[in-house]
PDB file of N, CA and C in Angstrom:
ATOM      1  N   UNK A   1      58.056  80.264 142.726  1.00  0.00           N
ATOM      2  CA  UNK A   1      58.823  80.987 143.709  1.00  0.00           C
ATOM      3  C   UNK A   1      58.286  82.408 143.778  1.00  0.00           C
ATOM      4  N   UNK A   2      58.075  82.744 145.088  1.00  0.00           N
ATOM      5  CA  UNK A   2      57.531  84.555 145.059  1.00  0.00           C
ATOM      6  C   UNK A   2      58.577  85.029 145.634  1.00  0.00           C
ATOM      7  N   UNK A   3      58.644  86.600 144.841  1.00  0.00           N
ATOM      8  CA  UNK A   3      59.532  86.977 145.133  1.00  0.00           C
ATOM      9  C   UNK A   3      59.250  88.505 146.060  1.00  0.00           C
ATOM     10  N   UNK A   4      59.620  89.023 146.691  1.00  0.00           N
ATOM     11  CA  UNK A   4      59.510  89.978 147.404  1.00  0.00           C
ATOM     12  C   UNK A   4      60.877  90.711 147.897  1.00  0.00           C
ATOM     13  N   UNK A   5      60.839  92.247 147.567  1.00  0.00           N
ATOM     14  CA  UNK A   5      61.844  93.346 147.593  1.00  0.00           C
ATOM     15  C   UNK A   5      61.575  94.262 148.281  1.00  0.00           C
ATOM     16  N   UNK A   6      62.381  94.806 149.669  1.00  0.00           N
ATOM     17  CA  UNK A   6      62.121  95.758 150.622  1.00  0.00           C
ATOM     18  C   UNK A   6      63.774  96.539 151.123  1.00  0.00           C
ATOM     19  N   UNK A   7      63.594  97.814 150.817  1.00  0.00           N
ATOM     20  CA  UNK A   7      64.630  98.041 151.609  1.00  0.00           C
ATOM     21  C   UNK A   7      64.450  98.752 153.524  1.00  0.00           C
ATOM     22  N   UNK A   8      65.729  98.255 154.231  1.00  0.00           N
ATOM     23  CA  UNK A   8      65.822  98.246 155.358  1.00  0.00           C
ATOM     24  C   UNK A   8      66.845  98.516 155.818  1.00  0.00           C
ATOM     25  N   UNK A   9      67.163  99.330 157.115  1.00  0.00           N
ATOM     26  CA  UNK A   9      67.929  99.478 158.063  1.00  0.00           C
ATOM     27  C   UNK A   9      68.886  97.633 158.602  1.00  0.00           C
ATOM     28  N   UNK A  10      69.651  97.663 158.300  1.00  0.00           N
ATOM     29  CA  UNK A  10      70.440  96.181 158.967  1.00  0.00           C
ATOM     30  C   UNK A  10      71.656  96.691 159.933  1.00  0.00           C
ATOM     31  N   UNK A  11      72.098  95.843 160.885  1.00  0.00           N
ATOM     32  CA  UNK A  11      73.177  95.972 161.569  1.00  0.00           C
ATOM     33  C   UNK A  11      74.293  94.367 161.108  1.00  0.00           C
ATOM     34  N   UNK A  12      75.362  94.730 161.170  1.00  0.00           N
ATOM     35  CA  UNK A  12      76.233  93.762 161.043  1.00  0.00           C
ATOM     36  C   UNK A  12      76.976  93.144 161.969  1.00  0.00           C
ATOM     37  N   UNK A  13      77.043  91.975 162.569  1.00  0.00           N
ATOM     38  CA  UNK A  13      78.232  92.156 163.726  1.00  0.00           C
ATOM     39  C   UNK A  13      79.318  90.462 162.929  1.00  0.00           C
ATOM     40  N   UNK A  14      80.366  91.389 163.304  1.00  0.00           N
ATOM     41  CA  UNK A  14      81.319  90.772 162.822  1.00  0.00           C
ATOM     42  C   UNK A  14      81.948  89.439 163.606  1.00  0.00           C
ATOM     43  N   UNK A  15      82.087  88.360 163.265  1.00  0.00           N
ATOM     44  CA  UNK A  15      82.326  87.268 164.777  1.00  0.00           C
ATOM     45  C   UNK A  15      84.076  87.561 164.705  1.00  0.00           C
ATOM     46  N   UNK A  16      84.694  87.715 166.085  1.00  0.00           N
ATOM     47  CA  UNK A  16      85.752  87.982 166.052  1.00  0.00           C
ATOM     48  C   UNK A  16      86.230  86.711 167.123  1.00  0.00           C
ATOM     49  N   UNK A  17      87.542  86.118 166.835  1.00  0.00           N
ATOM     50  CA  UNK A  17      87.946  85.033 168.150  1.00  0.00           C
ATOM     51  C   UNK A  17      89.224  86.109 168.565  1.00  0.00           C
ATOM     52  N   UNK A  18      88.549  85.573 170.138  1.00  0.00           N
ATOM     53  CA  UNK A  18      89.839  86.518 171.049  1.00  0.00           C
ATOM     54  C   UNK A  18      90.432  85.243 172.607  1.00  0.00           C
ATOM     55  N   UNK A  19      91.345  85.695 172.129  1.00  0.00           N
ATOM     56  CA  UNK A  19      92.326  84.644 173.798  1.00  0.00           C
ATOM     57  C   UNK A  19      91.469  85.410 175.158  1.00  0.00           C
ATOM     58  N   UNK A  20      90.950  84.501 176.071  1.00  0.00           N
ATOM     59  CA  UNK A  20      90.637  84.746 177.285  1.00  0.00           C
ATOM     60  C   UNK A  20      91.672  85.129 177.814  1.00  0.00           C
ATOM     61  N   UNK A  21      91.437  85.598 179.564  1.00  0.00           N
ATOM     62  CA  UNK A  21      92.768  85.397 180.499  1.00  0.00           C
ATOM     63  C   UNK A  21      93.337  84.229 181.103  1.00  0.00           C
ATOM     64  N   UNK A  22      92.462  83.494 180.900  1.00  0.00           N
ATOM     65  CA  UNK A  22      92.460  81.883 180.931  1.00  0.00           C
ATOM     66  C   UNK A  22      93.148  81.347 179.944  1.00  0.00           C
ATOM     67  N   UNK A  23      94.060  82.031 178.942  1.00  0.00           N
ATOM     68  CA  UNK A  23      94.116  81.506 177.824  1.00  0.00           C
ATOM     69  C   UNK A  23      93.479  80.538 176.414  1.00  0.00           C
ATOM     70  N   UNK A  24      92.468  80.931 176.890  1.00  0.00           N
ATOM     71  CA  UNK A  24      91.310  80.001 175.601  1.00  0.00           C
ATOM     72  C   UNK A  24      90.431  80.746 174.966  1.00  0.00           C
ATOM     73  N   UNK A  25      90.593  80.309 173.848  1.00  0.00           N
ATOM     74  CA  UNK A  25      89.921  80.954 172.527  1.00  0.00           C
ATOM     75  C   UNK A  25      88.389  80.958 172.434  1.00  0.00           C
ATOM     76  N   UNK A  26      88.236  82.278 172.421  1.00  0.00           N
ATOM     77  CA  UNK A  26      86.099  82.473 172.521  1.00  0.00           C
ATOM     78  C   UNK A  26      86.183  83.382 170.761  1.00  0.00           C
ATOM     79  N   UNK A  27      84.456  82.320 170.558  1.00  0.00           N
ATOM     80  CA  UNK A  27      84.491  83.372 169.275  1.00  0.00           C
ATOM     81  C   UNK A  27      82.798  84.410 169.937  1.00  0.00           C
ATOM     82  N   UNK A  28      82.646  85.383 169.714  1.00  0.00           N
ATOM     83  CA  UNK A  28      82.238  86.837 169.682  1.00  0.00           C
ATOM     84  C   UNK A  28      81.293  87.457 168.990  1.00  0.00           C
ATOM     85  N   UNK A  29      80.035  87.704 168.324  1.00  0.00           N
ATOM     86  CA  UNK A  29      79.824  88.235 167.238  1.00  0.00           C
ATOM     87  C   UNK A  29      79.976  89.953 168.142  1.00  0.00           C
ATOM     88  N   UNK A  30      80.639  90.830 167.113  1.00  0.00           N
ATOM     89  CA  UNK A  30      80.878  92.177 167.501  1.00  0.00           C
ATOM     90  C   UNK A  30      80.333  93.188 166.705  1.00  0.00           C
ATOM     91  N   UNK A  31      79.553  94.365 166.961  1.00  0.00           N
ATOM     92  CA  UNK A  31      78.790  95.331 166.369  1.00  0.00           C
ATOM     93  C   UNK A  31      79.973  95.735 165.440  1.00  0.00           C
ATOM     94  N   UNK A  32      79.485  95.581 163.811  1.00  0.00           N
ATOM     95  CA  UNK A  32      80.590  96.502 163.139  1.00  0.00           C
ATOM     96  C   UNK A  32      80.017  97.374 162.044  1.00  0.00           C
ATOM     97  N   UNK A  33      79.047  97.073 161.775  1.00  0.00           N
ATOM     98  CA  UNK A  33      78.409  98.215 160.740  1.00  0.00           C
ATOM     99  C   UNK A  33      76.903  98.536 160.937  1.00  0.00           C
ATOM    100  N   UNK A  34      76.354  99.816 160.671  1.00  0.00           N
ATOM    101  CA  UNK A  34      74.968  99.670 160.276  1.00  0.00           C
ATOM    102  C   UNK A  34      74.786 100.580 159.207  1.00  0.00           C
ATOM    103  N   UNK A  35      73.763  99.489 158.134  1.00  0.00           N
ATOM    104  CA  UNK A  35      73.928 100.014 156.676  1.00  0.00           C
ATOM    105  C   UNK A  35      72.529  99.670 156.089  1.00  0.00           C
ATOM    106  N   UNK A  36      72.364 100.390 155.147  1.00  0.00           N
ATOM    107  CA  UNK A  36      71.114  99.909 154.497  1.00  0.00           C
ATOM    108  C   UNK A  36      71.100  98.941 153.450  1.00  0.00           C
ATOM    109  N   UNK A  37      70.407  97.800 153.119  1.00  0.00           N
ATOM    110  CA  UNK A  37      70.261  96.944 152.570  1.00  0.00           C
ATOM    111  C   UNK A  37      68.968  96.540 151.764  1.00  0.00           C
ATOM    112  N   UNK A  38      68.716  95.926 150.419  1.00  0.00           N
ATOM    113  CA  UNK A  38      67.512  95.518 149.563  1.00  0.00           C
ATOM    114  C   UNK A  38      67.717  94.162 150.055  1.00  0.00           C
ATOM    115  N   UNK A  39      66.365  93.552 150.462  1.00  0.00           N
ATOM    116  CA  UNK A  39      66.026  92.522 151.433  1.00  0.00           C
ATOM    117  C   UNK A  39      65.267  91.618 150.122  1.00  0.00           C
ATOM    118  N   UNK A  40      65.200  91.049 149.559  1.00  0.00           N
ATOM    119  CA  UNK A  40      64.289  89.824 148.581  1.00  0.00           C
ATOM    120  C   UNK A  40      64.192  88.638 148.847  1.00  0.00           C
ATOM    121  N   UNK A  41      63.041  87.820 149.507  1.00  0.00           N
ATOM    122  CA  UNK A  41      62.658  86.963 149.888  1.00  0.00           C
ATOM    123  C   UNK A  41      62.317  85.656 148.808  1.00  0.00           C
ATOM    124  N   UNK A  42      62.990  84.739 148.718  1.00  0.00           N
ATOM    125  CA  UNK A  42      62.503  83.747 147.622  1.00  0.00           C
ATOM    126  C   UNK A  42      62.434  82.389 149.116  1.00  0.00           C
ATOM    127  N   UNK A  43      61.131  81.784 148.418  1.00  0.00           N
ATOM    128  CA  UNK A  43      59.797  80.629 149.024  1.00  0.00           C
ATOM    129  C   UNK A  43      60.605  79.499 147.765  1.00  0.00           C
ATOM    130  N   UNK A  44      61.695  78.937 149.351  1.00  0.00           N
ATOM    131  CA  UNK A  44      62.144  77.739 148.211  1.00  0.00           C
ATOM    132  C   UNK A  44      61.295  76.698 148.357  1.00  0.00           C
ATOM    133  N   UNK A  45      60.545  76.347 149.478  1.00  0.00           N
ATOM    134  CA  UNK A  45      59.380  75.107 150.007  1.00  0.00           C
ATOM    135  C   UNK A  45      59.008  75.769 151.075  1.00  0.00           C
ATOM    136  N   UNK A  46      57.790  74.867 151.343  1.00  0.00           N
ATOM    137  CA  UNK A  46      56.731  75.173 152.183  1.00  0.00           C
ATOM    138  C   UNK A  46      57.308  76.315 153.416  1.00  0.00           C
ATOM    139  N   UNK A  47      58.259  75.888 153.824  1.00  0.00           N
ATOM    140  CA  UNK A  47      58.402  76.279 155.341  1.00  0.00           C
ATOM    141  C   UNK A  47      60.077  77.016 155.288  1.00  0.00           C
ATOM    142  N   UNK A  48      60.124  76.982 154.543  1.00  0.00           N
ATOM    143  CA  UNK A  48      61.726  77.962 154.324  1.00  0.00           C
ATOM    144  C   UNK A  48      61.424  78.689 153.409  1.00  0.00           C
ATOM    145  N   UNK A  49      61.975  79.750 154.054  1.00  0.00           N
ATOM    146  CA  UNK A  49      62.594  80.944 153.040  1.00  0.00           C
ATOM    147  C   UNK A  49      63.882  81.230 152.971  1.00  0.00           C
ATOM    148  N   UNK A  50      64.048  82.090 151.788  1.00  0.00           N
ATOM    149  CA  UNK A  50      65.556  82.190 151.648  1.00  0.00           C
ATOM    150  C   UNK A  50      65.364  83.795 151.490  1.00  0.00           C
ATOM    151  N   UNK A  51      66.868  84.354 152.005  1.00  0.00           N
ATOM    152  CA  UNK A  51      66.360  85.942 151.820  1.00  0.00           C
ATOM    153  C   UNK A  51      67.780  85.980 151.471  1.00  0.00           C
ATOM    154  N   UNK A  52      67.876  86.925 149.572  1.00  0.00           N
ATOM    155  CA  UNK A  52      68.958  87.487 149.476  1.00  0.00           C
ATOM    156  C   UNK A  52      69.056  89.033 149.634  1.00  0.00           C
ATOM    157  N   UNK A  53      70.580  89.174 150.638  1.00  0.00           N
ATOM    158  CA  UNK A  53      70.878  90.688 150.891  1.00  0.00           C
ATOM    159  C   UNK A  53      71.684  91.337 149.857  1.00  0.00           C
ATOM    160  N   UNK A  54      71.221  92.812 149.380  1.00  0.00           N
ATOM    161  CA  UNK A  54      71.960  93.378 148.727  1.00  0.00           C
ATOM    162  C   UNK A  54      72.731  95.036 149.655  1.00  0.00           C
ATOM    163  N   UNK A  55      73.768  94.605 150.031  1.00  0.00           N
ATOM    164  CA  UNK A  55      74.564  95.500 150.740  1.00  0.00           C
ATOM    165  C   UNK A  55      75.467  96.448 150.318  1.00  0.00           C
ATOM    166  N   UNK A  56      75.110  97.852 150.072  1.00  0.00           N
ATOM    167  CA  UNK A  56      75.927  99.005 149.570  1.00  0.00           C
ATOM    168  C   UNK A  56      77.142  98.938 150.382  1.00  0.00           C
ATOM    169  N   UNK A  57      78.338  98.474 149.812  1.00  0.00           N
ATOM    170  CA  UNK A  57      79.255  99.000 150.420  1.00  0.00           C
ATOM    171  C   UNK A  57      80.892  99.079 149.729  1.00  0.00           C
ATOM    172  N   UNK A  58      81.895  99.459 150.439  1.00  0.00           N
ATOM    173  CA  UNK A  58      82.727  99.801 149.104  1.00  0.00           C
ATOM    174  C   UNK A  58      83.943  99.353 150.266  1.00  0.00           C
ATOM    175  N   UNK A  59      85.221  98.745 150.358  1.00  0.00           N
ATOM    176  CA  UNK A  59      85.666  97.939 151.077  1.00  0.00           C
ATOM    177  C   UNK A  59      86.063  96.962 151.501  1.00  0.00           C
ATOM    178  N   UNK A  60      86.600  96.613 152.264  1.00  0.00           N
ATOM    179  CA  UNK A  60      86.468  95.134 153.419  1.00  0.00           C
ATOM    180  C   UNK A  60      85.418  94.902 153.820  1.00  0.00           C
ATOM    181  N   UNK A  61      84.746  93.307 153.300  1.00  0.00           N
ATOM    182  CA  UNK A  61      83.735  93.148 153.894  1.00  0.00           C
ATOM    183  C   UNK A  61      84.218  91.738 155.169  1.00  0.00           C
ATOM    184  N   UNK A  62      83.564  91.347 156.035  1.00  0.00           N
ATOM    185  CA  UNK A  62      83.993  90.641 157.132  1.00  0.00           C
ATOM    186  C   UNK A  62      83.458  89.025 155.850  1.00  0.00           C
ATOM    187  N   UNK A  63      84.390  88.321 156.649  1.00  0.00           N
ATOM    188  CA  UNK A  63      83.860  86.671 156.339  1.00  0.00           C
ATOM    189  C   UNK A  63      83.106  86.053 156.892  1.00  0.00           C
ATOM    190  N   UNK A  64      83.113  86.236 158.039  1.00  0.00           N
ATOM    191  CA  UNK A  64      82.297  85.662 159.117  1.00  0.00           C
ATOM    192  C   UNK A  64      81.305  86.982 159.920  1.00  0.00           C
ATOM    193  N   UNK A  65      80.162  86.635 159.365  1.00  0.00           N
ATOM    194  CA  UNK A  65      79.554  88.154 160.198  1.00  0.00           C
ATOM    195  C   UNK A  65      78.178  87.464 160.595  1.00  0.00           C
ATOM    196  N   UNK A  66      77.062  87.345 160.773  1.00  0.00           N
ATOM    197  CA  UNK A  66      75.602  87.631 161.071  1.00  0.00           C
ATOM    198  C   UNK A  66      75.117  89.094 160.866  1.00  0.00           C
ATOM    199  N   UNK A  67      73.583  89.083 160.208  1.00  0.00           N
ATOM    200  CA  UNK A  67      72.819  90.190 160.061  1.00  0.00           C
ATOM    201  C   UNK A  67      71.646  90.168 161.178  1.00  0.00           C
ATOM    202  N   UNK A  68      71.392  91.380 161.607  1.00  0.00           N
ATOM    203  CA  UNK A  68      70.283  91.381 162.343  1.00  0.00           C
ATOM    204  C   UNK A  68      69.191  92.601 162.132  1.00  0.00           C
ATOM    205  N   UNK A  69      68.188  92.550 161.437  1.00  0.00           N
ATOM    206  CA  UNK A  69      66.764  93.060 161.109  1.00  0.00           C
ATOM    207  C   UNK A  69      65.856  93.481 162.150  1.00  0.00           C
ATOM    208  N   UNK A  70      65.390  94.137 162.408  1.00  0.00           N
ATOM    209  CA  UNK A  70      64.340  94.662 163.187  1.00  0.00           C
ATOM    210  C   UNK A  70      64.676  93.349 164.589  1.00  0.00           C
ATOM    211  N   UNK A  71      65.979  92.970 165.181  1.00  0.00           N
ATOM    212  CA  UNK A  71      65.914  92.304 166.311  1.00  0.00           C
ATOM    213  C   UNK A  71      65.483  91.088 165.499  1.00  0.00           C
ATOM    214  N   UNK A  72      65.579  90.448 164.717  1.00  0.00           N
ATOM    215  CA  UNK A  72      65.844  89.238 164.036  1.00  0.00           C
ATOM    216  C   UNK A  72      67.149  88.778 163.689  1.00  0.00           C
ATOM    217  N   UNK A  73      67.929  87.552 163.934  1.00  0.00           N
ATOM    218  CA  UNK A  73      69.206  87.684 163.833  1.00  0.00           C
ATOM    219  C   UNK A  73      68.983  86.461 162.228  1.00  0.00           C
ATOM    220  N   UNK A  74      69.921  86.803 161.245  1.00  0.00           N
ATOM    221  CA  UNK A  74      69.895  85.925 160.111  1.00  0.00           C
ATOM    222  C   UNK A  74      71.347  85.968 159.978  1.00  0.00           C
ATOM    223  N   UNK A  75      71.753  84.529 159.834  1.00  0.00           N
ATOM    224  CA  UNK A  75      73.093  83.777 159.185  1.00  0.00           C
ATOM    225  C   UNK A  75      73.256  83.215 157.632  1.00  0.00           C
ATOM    226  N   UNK A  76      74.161  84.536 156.995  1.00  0.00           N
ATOM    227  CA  UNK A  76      74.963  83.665 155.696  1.00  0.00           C
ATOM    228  C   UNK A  76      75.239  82.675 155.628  1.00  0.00           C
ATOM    229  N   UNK A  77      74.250  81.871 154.335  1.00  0.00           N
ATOM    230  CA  UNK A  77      74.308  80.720 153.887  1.00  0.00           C
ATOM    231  C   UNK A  77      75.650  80.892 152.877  1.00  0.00           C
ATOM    232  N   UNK A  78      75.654  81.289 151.742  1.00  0.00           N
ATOM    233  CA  UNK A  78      76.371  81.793 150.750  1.00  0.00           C
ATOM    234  C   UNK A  78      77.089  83.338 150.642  1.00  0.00           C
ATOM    235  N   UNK A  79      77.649  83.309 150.032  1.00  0.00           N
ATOM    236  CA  UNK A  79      78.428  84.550 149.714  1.00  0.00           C
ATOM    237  C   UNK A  79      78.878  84.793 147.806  1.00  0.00           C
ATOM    238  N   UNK A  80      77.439  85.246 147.722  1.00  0.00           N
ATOM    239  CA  UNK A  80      76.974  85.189 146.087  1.00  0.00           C
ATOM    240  C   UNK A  80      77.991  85.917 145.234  1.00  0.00           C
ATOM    241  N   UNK A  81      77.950  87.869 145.308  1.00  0.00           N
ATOM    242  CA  UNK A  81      78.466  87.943 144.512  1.00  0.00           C
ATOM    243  C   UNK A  81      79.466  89.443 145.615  1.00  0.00           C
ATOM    244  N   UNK A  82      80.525  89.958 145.085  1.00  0.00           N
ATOM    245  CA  UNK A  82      80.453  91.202 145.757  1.00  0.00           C
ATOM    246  C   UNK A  82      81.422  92.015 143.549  1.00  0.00           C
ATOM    247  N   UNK A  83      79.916  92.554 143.795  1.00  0.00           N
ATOM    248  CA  UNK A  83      79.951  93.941 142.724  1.00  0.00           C
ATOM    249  C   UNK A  83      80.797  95.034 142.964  1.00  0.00           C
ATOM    250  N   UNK A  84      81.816  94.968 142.339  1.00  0.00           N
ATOM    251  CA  UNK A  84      83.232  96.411 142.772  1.00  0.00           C
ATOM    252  C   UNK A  84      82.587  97.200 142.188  1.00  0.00           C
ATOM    253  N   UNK A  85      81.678  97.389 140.830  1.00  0.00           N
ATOM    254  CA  UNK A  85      81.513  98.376 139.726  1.00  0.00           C
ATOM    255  C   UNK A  85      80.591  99.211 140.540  1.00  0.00           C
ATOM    256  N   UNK A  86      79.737  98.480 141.116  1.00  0.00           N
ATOM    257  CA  UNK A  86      78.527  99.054 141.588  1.00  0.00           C
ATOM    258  C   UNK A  86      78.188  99.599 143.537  1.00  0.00           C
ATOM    259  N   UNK A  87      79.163  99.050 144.063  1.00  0.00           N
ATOM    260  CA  UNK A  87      79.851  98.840 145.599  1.00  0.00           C
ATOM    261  C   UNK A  87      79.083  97.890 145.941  1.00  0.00           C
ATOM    262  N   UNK A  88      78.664  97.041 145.543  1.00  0.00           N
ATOM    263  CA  UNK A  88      77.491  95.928 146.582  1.00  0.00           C
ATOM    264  C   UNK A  88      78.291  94.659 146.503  1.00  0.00           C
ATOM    265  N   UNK A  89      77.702  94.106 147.843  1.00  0.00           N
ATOM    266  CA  UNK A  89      78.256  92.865 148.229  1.00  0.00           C
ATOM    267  C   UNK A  89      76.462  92.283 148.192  1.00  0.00           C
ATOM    268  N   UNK A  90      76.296  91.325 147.768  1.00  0.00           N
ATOM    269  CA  UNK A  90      75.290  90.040 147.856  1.00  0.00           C
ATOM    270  C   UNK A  90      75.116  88.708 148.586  1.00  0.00           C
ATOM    271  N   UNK A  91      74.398  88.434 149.281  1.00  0.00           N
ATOM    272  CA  UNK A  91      74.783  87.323 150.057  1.00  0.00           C
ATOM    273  C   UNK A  91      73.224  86.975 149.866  1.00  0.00           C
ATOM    274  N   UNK A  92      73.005  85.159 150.444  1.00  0.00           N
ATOM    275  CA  UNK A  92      71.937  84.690 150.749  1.00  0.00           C
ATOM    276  C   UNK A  92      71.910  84.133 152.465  1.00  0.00           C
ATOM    277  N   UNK A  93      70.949  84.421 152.661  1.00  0.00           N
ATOM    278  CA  UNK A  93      71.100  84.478 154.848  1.00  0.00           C
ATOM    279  C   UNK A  93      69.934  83.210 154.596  1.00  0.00           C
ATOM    280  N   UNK A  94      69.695  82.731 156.203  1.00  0.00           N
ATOM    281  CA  UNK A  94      68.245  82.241 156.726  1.00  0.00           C
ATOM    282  C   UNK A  94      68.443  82.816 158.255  1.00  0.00           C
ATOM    283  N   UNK A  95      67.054  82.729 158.495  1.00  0.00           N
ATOM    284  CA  UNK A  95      66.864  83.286 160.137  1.00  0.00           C
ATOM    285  C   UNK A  95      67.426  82.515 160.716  1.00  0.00           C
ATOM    286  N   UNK A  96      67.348  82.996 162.215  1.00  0.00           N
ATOM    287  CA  UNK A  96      68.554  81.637 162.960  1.00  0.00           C
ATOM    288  C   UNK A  96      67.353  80.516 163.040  1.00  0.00           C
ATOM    289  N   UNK A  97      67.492  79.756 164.221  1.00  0.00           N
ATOM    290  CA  UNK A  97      67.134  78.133 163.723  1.00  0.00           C
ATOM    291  C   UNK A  97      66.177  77.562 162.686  1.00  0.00           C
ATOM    292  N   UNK A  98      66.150  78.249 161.641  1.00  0.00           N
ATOM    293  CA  UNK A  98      66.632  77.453 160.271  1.00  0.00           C
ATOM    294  C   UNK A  98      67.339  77.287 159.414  1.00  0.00           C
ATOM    295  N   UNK A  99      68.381  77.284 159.615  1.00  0.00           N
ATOM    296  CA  UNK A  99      69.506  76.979 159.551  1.00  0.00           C
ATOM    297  C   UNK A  99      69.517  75.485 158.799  1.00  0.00           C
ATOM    298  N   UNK A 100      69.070  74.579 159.194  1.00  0.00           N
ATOM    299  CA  UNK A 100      69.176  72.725 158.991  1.00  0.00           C
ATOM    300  C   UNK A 100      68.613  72.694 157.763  1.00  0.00           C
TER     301      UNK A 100
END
């Protein structure tokens, strides 16, 4: 497994469900943070990667969110660890359609 560590600018958007005027339920992803993050890439097989985020933050973190990188959008697989001592929340993402 190689491993690789970068820190980066990330944006967060939070998916929020809201009632139409139609009365029907849409879900949303909505701009809610931009924060800096340690990016580490682990090569689980050939053609996937896995990238865990390490996110400074001290708070409410959303449950349902997407990250997006330089206009790359990546979806939480897991929700590893969130560190009170230290303020970080940890997660493992993949880019969007790899996902499967």
């Amino acid at each position: 497994m190689s491993e690789r560590l970068f820190n980066t600018k990330i944006k967060i958007e939070k998916l929020e469900r809201k009632l139409s005027e139609n009365n029907i339920w849409k879900s949303e992803f909505l701009p809610w943070q931009e924060l800096w993050a340690s990016i580490q890439l682990e090569n689980i097989a050939i053609t996937k990667t896995n990238y865990v985020f390490r996110v400074k933050w001290r708070g409410e973190f959303p449950k349902k969110f997407r990250v997006i990188v330089n206009g790359v959008i990546f979806f939480p697989t897991q929700m590893v660890a969130i560190d009170l001592k230290n303020d970080l929340v940890i997660f493992h993402a993949v880019r969007e359609g790899d996902q499967k």
